[in-house]
ModelCIF file with pLDDT and N, C-alpha, C, O atoms, coordinates in Angstrom:
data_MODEL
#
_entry.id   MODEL 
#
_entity.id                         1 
_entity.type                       polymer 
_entity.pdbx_number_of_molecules   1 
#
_entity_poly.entity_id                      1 
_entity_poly.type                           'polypeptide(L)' 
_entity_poly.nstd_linkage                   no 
_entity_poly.nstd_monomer                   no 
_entity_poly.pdbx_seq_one_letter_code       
;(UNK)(UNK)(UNK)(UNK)(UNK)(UNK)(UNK)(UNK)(UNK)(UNK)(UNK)(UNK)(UNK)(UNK)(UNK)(UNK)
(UNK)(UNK)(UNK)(UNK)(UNK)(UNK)(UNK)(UNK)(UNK)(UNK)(UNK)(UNK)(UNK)(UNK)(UNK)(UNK)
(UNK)(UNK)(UNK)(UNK)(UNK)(UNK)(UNK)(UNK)(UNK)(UNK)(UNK)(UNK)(UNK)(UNK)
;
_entity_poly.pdbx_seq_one_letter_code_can   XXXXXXXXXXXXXXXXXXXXXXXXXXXXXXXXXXXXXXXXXXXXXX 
_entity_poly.pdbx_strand_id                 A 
#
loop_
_entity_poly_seq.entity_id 
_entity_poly_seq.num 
_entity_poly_seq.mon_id 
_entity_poly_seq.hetero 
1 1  UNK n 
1 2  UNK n 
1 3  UNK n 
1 4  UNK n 
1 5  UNK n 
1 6  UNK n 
1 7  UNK n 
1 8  UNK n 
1 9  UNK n 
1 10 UNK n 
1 11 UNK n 
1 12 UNK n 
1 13 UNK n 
1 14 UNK n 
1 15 UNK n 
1 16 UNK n 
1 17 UNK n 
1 18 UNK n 
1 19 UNK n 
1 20 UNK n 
1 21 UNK n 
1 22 UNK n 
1 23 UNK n 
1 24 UNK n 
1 25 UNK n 
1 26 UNK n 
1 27 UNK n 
1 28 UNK n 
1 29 UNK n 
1 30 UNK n 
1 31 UNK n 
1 32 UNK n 
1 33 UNK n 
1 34 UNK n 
1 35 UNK n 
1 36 UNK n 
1 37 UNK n 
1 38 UNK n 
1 39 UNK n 
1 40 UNK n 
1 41 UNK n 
1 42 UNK n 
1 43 UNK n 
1 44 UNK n 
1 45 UNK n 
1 46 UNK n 
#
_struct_asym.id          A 
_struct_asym.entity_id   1 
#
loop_
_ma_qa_metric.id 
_ma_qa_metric.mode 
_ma_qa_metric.name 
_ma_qa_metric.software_group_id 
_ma_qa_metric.type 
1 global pLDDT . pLDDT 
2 local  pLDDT . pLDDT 
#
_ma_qa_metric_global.metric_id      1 
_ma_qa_metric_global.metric_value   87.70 
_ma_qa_metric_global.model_id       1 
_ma_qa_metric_global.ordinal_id     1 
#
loop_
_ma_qa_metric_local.label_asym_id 
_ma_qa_metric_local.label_comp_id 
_ma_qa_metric_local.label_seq_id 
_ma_qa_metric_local.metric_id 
_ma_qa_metric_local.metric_value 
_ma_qa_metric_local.model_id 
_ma_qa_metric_local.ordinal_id 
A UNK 1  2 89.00 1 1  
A UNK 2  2 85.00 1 2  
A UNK 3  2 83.00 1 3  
A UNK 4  2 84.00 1 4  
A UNK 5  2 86.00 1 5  
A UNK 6  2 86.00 1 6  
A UNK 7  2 90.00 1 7  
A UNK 8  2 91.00 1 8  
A UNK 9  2 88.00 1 9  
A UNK 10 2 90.00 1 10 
A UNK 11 2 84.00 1 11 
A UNK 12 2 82.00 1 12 
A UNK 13 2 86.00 1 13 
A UNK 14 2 87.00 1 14 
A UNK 15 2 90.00 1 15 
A UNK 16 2 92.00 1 16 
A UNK 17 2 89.00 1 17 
A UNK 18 2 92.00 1 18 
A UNK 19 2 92.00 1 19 
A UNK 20 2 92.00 1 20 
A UNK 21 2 93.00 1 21 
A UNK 22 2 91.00 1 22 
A UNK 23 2 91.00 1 23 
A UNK 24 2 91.00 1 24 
A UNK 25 2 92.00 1 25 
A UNK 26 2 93.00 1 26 
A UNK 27 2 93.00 1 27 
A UNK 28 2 93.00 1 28 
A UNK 29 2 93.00 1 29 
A UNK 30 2 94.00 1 30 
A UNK 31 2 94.00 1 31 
A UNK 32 2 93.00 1 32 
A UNK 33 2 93.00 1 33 
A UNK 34 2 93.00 1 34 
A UNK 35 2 93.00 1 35 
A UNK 36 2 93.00 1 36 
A UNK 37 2 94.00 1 37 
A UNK 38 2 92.00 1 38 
A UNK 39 2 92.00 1 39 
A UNK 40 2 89.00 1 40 
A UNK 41 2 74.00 1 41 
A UNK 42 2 65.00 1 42 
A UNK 43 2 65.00 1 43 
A UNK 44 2 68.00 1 44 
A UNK 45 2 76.00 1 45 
A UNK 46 2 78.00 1 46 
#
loop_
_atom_site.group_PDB 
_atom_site.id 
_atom_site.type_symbol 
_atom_site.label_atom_id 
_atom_site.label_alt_id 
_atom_site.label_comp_id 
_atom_site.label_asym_id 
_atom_site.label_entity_id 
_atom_site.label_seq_id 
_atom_site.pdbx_PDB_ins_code 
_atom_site.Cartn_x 
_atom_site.Cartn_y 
_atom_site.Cartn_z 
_atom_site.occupancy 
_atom_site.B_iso_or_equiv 
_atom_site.pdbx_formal_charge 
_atom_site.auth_seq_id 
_atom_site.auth_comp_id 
_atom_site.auth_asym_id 
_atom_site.auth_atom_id 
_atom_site.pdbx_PDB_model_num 
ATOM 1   N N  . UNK A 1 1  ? 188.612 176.043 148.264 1.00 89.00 ? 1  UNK A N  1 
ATOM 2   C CA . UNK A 1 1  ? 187.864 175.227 147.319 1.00 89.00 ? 1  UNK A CA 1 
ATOM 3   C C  . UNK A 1 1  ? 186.931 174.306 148.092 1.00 89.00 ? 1  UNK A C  1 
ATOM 4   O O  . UNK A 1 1  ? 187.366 173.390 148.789 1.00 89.00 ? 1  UNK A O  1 
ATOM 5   N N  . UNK A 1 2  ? 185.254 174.653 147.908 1.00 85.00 ? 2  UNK A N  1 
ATOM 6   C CA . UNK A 1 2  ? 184.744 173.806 148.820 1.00 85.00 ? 2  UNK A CA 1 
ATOM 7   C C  . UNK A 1 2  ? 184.471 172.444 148.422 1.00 85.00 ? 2  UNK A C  1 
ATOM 8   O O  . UNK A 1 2  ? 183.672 171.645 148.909 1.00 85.00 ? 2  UNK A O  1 
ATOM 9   N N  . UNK A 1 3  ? 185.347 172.306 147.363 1.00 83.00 ? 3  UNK A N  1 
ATOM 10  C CA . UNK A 1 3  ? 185.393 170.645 146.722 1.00 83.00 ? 3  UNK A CA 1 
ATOM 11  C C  . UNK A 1 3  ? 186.037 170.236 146.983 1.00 83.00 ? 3  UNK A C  1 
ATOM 12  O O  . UNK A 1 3  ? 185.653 169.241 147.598 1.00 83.00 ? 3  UNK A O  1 
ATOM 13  N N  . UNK A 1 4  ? 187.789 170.362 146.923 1.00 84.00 ? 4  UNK A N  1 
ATOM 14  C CA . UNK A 1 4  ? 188.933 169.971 147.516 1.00 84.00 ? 4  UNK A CA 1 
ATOM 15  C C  . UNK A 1 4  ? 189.560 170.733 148.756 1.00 84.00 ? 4  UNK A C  1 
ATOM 16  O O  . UNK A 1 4  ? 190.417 171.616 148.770 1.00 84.00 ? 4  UNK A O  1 
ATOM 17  N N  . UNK A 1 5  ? 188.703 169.974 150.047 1.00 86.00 ? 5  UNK A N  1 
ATOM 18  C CA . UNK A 1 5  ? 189.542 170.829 151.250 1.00 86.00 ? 5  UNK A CA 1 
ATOM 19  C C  . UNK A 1 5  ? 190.830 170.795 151.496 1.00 86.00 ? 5  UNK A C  1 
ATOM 20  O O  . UNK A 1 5  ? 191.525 169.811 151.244 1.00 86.00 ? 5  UNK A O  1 
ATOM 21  N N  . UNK A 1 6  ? 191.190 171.688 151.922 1.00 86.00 ? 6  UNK A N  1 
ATOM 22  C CA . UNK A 1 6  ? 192.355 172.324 152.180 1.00 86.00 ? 6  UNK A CA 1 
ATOM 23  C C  . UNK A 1 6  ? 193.232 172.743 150.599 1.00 86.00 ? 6  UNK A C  1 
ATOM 24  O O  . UNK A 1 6  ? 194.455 172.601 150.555 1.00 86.00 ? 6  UNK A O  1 
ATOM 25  N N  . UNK A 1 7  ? 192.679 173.106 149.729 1.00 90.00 ? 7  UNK A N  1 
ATOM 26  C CA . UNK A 1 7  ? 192.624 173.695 148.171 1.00 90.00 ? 7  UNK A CA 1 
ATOM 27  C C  . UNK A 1 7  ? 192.049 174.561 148.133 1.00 90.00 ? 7  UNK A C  1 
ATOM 28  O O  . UNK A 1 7  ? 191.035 174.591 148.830 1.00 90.00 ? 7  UNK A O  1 
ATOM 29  N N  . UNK A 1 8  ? 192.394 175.716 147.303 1.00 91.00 ? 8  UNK A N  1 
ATOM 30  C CA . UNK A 1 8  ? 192.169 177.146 146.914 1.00 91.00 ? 8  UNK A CA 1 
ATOM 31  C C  . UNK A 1 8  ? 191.345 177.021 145.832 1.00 91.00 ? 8  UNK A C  1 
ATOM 32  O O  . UNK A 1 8  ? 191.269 175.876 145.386 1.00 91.00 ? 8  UNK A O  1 
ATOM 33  N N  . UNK A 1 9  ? 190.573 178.043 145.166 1.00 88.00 ? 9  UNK A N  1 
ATOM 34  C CA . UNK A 1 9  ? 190.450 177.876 143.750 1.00 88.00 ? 9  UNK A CA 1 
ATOM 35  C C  . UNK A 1 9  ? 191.072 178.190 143.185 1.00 88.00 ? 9  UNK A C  1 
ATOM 36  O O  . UNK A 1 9  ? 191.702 179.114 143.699 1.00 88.00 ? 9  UNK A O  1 
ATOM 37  N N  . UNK A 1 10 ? 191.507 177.847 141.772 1.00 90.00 ? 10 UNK A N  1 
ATOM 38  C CA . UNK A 1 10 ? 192.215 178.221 140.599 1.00 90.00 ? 10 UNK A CA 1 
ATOM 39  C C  . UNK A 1 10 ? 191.505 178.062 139.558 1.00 90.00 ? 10 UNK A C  1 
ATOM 40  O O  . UNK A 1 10 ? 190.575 177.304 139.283 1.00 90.00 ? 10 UNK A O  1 
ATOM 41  N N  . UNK A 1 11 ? 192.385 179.360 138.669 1.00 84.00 ? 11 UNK A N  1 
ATOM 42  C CA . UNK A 1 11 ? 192.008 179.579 137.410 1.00 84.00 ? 11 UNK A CA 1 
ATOM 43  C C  . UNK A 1 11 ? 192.502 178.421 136.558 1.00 84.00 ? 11 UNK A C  1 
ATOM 44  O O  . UNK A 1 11 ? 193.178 177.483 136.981 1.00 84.00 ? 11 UNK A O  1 
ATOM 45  N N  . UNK A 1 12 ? 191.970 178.645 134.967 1.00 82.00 ? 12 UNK A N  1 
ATOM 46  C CA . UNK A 1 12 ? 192.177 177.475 134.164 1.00 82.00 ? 12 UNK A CA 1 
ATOM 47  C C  . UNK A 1 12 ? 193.851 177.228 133.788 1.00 82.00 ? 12 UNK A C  1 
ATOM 48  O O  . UNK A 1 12 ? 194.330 176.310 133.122 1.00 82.00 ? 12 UNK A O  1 
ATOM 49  N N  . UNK A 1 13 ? 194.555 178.368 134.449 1.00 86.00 ? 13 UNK A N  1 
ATOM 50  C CA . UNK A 1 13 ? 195.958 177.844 134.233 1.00 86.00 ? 13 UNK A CA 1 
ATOM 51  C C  . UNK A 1 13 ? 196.469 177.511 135.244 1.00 86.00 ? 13 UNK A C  1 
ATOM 52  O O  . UNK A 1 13 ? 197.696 177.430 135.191 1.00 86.00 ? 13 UNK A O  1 
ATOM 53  N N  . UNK A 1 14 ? 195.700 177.129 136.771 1.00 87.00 ? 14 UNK A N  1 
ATOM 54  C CA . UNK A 1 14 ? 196.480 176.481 137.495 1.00 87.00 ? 14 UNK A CA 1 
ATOM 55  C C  . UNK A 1 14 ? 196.809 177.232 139.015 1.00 87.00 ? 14 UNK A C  1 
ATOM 56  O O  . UNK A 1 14 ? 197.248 176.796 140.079 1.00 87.00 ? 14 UNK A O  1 
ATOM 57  N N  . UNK A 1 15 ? 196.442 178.349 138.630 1.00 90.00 ? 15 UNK A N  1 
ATOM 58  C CA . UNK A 1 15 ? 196.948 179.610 139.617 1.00 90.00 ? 15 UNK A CA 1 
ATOM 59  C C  . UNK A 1 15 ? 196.067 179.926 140.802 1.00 90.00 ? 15 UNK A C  1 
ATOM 60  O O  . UNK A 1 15 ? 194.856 179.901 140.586 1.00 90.00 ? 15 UNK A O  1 
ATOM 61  N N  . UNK A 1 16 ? 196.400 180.162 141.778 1.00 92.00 ? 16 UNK A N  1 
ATOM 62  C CA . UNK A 1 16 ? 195.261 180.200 142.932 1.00 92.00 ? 16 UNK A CA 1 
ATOM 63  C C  . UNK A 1 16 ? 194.786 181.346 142.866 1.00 92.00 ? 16 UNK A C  1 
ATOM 64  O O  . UNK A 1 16 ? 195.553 182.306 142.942 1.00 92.00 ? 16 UNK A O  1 
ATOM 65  N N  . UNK A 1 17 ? 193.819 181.477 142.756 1.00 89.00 ? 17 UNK A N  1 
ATOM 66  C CA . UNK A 1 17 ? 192.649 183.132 142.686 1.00 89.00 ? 17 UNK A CA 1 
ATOM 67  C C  . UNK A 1 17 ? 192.600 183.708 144.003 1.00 89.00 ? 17 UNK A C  1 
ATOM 68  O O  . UNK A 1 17 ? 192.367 183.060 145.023 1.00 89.00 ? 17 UNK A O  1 
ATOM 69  N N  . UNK A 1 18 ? 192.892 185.293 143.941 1.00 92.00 ? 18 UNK A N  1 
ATOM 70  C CA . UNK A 1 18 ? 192.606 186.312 144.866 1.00 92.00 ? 18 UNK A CA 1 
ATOM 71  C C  . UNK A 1 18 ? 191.405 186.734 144.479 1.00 92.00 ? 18 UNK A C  1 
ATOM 72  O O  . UNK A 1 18 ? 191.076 186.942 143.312 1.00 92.00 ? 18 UNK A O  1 
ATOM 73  N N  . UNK A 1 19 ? 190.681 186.878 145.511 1.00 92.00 ? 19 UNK A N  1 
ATOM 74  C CA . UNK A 1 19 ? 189.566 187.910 145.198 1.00 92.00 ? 19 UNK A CA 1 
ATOM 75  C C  . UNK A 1 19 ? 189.316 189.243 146.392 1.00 92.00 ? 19 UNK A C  1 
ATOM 76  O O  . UNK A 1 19 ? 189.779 189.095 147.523 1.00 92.00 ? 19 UNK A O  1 
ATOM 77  N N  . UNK A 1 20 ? 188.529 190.563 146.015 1.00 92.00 ? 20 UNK A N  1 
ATOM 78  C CA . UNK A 1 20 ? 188.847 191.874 146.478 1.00 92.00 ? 20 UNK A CA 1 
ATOM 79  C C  . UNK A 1 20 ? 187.505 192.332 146.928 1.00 92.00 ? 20 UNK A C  1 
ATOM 80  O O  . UNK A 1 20 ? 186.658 191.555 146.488 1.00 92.00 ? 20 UNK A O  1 
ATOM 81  N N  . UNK A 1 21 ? 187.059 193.145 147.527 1.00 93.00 ? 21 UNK A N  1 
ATOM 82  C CA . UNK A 1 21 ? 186.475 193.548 147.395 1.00 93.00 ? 21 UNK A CA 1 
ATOM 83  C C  . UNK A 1 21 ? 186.244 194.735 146.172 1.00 93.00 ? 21 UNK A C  1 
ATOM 84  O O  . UNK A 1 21 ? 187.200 195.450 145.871 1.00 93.00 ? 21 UNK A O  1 
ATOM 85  N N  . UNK A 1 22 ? 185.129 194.874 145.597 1.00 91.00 ? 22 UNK A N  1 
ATOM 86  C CA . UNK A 1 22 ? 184.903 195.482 144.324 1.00 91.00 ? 22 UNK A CA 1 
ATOM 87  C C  . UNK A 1 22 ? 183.724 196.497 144.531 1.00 91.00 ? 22 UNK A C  1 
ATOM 88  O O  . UNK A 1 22 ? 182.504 196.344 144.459 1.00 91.00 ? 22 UNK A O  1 
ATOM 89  N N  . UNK A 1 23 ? 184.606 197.722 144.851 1.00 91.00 ? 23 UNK A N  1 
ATOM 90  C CA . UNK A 1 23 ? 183.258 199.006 145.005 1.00 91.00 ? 23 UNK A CA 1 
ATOM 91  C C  . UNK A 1 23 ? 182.659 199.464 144.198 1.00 91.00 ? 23 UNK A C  1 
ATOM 92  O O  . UNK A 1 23 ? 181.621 200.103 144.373 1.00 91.00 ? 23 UNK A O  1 
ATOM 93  N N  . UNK A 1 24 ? 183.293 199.186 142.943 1.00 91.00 ? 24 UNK A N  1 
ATOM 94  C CA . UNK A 1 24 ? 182.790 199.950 141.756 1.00 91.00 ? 24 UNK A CA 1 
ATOM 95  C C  . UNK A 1 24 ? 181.642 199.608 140.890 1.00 91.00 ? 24 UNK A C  1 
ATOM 96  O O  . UNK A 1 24 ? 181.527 200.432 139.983 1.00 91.00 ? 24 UNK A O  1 
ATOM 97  N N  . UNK A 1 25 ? 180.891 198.815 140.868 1.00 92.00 ? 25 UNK A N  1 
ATOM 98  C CA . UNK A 1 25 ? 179.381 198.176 140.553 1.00 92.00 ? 25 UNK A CA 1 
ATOM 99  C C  . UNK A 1 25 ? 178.726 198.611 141.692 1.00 92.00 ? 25 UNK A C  1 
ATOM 100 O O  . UNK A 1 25 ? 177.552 198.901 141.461 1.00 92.00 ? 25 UNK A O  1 
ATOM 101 N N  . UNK A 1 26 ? 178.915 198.691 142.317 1.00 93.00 ? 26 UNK A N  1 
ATOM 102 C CA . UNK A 1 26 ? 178.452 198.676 144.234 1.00 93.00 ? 26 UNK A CA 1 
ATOM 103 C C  . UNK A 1 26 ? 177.976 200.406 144.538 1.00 93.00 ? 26 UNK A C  1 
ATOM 104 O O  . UNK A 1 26 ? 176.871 200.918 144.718 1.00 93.00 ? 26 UNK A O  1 
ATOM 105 N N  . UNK A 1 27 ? 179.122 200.878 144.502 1.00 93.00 ? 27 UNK A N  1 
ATOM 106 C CA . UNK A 1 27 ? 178.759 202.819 144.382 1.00 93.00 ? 27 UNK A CA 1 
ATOM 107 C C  . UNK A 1 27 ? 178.121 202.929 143.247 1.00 93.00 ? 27 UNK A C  1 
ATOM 108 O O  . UNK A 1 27 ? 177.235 203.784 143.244 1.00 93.00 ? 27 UNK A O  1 
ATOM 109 N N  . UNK A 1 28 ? 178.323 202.206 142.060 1.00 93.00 ? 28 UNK A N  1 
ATOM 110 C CA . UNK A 1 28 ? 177.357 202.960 141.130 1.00 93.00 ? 28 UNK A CA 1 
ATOM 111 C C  . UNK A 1 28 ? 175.846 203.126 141.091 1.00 93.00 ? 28 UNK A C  1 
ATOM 112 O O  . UNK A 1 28 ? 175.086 203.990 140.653 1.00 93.00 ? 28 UNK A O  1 
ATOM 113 N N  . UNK A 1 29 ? 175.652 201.535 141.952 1.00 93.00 ? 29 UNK A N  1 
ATOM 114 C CA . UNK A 1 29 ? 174.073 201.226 141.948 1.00 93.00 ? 29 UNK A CA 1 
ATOM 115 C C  . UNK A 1 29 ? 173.595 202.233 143.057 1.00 93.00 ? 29 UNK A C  1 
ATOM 116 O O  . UNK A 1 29 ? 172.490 202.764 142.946 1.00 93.00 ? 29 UNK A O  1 
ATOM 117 N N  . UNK A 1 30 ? 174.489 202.526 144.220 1.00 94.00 ? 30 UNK A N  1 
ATOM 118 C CA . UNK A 1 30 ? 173.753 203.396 145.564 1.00 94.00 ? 30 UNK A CA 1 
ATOM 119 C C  . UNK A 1 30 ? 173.660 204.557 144.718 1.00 94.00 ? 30 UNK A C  1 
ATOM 120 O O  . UNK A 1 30 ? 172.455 204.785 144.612 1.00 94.00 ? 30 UNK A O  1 
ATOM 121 N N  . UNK A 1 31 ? 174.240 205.309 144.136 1.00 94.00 ? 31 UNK A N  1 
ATOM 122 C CA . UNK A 1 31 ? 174.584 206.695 143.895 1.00 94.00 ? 31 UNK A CA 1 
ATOM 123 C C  . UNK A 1 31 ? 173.797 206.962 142.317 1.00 94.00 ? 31 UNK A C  1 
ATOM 124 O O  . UNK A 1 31 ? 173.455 207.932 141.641 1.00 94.00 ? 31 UNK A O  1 
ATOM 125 N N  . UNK A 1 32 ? 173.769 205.914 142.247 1.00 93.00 ? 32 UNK A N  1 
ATOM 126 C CA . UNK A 1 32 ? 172.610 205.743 140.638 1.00 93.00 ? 32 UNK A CA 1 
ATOM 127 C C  . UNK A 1 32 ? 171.104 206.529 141.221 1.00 93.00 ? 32 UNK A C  1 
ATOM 128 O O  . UNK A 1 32 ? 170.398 207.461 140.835 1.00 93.00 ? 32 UNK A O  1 
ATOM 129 N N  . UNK A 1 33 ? 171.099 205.648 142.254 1.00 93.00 ? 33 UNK A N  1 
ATOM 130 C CA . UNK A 1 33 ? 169.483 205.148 142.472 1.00 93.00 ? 33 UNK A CA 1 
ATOM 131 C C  . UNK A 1 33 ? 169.172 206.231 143.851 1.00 93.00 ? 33 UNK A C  1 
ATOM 132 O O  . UNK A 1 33 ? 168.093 206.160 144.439 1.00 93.00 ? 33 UNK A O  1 
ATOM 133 N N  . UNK A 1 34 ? 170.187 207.164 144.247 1.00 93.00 ? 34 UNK A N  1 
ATOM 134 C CA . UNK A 1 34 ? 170.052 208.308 145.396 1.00 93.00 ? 34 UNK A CA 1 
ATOM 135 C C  . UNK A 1 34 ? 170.152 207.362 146.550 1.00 93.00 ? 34 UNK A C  1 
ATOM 136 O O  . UNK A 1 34 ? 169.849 207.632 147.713 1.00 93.00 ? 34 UNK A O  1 
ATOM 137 N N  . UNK A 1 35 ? 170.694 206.017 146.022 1.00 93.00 ? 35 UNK A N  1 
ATOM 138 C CA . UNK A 1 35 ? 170.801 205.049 148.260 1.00 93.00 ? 35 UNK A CA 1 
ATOM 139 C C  . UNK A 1 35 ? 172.139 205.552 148.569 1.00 93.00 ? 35 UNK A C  1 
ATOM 140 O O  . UNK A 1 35 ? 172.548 206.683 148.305 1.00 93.00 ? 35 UNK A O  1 
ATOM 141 N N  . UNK A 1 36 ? 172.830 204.553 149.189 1.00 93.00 ? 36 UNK A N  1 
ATOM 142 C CA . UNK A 1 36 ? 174.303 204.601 149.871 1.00 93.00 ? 36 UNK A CA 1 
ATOM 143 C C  . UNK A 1 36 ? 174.666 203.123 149.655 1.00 93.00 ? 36 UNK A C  1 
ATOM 144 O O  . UNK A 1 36 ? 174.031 202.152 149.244 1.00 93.00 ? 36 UNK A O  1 
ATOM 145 N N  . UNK A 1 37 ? 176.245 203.363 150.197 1.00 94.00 ? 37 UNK A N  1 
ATOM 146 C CA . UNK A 1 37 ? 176.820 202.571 149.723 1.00 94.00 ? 37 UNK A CA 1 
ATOM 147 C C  . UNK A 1 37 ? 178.122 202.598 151.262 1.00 94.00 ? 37 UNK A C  1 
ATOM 148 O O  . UNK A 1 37 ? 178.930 203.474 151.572 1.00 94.00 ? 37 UNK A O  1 
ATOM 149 N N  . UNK A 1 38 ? 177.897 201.577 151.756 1.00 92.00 ? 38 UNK A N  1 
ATOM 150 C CA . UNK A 1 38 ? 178.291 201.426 153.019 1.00 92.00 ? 38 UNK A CA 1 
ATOM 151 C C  . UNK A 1 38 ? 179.367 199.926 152.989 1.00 92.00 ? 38 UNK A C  1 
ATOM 152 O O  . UNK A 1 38 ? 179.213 199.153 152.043 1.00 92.00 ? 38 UNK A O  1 
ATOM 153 N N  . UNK A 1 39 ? 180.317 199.638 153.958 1.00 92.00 ? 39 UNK A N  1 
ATOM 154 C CA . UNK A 1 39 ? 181.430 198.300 154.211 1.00 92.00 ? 39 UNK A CA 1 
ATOM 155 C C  . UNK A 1 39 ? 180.734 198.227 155.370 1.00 92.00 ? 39 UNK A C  1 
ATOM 156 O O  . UNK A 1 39 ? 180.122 198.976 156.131 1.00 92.00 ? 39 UNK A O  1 
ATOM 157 N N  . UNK A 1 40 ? 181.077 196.869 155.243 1.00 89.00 ? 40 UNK A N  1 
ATOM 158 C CA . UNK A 1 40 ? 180.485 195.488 156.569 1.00 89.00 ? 40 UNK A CA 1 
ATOM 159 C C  . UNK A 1 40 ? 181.616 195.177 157.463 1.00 89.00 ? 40 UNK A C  1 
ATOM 160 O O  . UNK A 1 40 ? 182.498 194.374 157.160 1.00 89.00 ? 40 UNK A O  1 
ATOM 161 N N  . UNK A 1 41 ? 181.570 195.814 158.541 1.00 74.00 ? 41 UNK A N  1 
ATOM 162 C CA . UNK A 1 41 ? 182.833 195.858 159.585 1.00 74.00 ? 41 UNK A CA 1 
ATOM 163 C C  . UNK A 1 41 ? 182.508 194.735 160.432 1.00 74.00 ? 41 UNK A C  1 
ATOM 164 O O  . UNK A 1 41 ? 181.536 193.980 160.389 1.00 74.00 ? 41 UNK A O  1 
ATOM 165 N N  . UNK A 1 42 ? 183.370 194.761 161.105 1.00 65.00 ? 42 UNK A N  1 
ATOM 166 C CA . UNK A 1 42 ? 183.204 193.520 162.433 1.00 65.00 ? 42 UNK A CA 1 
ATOM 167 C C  . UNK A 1 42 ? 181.721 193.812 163.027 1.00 65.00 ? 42 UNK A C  1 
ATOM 168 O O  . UNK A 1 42 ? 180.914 192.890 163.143 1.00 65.00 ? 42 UNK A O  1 
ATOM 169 N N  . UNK A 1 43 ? 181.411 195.125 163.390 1.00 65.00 ? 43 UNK A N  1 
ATOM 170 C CA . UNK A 1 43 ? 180.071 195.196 163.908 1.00 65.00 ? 43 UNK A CA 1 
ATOM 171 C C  . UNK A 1 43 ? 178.825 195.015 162.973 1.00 65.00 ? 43 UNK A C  1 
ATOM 172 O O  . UNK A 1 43 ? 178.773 195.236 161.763 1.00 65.00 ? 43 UNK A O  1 
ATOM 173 N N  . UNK A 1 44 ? 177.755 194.527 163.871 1.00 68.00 ? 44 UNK A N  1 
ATOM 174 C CA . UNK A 1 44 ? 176.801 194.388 163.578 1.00 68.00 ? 44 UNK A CA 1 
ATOM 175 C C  . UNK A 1 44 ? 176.195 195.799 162.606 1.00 68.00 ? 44 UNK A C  1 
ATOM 176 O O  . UNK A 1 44 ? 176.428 196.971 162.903 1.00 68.00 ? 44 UNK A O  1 
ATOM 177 N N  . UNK A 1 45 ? 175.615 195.474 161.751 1.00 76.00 ? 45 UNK A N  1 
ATOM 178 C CA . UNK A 1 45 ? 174.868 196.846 160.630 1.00 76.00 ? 45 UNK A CA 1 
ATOM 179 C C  . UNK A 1 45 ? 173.722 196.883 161.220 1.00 76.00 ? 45 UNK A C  1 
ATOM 180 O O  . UNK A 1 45 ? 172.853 196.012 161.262 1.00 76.00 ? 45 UNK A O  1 
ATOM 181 N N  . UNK A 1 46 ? 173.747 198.126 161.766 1.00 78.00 ? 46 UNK A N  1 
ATOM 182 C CA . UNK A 1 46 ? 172.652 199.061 162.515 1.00 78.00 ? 46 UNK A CA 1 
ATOM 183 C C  . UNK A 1 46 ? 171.756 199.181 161.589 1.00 78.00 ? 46 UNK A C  1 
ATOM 184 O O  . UNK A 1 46 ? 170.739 199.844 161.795 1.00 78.00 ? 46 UNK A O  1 
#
């Protein structure tokens, strides 16, 4: 939480939020549109 340091965010009941990575908006737009759809590793993106 970049309001309360050392605090997580939470939802409106209190609960600390996970968040994921989410491919599925992500492949649709590369594979929609004939691009790609690539993950951001430790290395630099060539």
């Amino acid at each position: 939480d970049p309001e309360q340091p050392g605090d997580y965010v939470r939802d409106a009941q209190g609960n600390v939020v996970k968040t994921k990575l989410e491919t599925g908006v992500l492949q649709q737009l590369a594979s929609g549109t004939g691009g790609r759809f690539v993950k951001l590793g430790t290395q630099p993106l060539n």
